[in-house]
C-alpha atoms as a PDB file:
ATOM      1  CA  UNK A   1      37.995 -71.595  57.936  1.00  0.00           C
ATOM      2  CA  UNK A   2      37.140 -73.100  54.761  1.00  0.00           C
ATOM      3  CA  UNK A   3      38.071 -76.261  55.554  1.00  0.00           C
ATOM      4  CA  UNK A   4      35.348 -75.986  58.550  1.00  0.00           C
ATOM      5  CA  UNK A   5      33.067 -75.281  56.047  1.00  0.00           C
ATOM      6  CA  UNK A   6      34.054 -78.085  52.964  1.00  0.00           C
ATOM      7  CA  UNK A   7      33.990 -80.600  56.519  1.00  0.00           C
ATOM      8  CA  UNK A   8      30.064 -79.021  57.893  1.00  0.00           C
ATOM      9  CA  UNK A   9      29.597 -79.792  53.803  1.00  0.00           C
ATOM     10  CA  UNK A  10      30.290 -82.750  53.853  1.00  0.00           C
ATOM     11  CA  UNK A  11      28.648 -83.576  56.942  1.00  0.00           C
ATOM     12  CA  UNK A  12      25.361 -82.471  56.123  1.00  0.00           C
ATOM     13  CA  UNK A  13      25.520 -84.207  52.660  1.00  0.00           C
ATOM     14  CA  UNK A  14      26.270 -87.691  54.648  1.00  0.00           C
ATOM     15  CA  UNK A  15      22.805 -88.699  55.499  1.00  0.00           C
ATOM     16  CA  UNK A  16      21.604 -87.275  52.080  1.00  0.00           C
ATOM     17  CA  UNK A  17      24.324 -90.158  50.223  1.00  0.00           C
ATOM     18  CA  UNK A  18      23.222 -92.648  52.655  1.00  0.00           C
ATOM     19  CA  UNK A  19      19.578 -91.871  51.725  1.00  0.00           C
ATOM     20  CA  UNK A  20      20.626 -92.396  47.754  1.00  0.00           C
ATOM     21  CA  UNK A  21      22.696 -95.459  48.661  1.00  0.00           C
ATOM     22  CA  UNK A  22      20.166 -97.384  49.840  1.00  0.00           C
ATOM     23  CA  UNK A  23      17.233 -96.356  47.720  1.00  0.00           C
ATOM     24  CA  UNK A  24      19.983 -97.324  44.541  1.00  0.00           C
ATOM     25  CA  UNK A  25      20.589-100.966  46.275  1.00  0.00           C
ATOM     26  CA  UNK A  26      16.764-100.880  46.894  1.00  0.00           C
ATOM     27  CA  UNK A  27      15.772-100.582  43.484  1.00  0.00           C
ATOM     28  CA  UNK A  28      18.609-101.606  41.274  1.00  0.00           C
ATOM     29  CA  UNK A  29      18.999 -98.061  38.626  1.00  0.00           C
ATOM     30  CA  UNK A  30      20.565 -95.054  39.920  1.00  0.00           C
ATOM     31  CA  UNK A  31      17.789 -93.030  37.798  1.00  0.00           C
ATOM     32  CA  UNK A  32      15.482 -94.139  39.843  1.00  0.00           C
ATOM     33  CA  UNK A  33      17.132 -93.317  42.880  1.00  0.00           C
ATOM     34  CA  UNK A  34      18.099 -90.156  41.945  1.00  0.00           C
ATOM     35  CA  UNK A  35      13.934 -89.193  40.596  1.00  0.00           C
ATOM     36  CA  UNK A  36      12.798 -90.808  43.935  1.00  0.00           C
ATOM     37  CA  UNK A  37      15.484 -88.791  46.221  1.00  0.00           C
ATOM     38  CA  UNK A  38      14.090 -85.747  44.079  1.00  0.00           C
ATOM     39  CA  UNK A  39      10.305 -86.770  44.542  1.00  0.00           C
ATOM     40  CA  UNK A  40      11.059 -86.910  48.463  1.00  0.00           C
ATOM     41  CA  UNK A  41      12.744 -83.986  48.607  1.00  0.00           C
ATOM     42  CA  UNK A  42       9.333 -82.065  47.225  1.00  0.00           C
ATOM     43  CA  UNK A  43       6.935 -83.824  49.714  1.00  0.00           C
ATOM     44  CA  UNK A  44       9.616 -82.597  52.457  1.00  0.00           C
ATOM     45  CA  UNK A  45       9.382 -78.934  51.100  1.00  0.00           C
ATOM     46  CA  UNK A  46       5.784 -78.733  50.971  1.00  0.00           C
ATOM     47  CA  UNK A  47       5.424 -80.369  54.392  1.00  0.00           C
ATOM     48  CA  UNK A  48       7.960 -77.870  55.434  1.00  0.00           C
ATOM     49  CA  UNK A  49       5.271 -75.316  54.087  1.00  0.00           C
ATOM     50  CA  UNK A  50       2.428 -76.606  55.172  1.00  0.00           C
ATOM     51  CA  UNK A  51       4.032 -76.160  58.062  1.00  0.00           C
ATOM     52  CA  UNK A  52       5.140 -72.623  57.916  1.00  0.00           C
ATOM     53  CA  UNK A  53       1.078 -71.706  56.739  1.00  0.00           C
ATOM     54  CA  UNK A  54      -0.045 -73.064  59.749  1.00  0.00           C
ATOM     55  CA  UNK A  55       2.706 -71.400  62.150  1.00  0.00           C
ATOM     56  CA  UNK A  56       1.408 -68.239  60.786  1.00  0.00           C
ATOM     57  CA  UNK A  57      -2.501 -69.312  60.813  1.00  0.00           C
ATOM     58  CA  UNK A  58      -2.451 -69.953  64.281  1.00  0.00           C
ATOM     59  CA  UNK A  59      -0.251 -66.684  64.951  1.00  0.00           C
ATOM     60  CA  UNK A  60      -2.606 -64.560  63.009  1.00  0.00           C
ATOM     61  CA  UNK A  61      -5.908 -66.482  65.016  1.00  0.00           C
ATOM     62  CA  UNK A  62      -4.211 -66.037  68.912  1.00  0.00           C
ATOM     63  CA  UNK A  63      -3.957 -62.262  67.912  1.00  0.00           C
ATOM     64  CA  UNK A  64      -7.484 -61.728  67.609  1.00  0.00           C
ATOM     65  CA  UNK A  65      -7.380 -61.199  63.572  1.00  0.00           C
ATOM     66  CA  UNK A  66      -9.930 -62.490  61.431  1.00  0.00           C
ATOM     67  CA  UNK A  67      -9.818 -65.876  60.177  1.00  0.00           C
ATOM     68  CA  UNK A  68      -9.351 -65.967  56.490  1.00  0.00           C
ATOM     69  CA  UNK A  69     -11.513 -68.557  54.668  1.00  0.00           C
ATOM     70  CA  UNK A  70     -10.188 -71.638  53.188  1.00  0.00           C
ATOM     71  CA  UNK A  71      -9.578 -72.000  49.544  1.00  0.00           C
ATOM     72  CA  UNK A  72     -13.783 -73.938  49.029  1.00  0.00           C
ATOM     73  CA  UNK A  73     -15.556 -71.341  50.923  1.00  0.00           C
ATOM     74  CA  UNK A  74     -13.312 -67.972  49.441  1.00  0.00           C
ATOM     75  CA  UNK A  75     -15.894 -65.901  47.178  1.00  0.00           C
ATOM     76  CA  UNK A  76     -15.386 -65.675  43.542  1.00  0.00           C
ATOM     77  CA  UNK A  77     -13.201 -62.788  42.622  1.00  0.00           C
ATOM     78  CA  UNK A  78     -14.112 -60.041  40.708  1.00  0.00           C
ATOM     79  CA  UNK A  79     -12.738 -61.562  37.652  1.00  0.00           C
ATOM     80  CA  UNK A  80     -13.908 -64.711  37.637  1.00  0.00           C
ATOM     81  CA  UNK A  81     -17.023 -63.064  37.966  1.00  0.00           C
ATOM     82  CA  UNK A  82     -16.481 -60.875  35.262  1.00  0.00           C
ATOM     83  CA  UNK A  83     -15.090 -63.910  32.862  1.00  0.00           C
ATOM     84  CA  UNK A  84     -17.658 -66.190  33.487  1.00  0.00           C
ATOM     85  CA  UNK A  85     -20.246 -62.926  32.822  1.00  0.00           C
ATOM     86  CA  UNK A  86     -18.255 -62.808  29.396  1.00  0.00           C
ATOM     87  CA  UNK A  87     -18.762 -66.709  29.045  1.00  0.00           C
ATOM     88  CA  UNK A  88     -22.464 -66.124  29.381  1.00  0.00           C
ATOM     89  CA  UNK A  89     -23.102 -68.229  32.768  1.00  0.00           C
ATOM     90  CA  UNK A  90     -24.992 -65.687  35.384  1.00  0.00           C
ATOM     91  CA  UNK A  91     -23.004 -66.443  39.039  1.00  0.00           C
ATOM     92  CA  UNK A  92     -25.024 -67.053  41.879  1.00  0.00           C
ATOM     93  CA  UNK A  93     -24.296 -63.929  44.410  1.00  0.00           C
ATOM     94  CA  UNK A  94     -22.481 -66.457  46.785  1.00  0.00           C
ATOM     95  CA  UNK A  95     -20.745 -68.172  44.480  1.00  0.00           C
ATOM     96  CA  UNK A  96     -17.269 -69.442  45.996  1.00  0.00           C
ATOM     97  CA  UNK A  97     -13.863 -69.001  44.110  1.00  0.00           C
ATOM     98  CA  UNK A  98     -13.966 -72.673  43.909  1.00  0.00           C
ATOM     99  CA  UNK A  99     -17.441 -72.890  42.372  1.00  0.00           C
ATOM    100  CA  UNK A 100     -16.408 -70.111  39.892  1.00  0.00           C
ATOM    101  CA  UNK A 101     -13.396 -72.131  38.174  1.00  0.00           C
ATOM    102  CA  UNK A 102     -15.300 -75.313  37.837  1.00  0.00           C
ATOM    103  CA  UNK A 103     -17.973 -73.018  36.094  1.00  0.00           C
ATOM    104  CA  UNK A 104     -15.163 -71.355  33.778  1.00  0.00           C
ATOM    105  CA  UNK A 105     -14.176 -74.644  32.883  1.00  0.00           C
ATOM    106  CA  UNK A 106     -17.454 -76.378  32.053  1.00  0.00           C
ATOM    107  CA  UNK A 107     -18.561 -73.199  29.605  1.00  0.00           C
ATOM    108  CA  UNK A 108     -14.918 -73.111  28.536  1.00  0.00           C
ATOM    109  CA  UNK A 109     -15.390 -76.450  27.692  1.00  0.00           C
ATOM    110  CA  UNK A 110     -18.966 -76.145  26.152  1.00  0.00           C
ATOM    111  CA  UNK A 111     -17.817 -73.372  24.051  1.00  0.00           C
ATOM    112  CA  UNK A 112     -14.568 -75.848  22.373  1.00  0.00           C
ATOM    113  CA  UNK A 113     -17.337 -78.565  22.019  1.00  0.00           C
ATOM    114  CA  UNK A 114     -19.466 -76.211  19.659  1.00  0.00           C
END
């Protein structure tokens, strides 16, 4: 049995090596080839879960549940409402989440500028 498994190993690595192998002849510096198989590897993840978000988006929409706003049209949450209050900037009532960290950062950076 464990052989089975060292061989499905082994297997599954092969297209990974081949991957490295020519990226390495491609740019000369096994470094390289090793941060560029690693930089790939993250923009597979994420596309995996981008993926995954949608999957369950368009799960949650066919059963009738709310949509949930995107990140730019979210309201401000309660504590960035109450920070920027403590920053001195008065938030619109519709102020998006989005909106509200771009404000925390300008008085943020107002207040280091002082």
């Amino acid at each position: 049995m464990k052989i089975e498994t060292e061989t499905q190993t082994i297997e599954h690595a092969e297209p990974y090596i081949e991957l490295f192998e020519t990226i390495r002849n491609r740019v000369g510096d096994d470094a390289i080839a090793v941060a560029v198989m690693h930089e790939l590897s993250k923009d597979r993840r994420m596309a995996e879960l981008r993926a995954e978000r949608q999957t369950k988006l368009d799960a949650f929409e066919r059963n009738g549940a709310p949509v949930r706003p995107r990140t730019g049209q979210r309201p401000a949450s309660k504590k960035q409402l109450e920070f920027l209050r403590d920053l001195g900037v008065e938030p619109r009532a519709d102020v998006t989440s989005e909106e509200a960290s771009r404000a925390i950062d300008e008085a943020q950076a107002r207040r280091k500028a002082v």
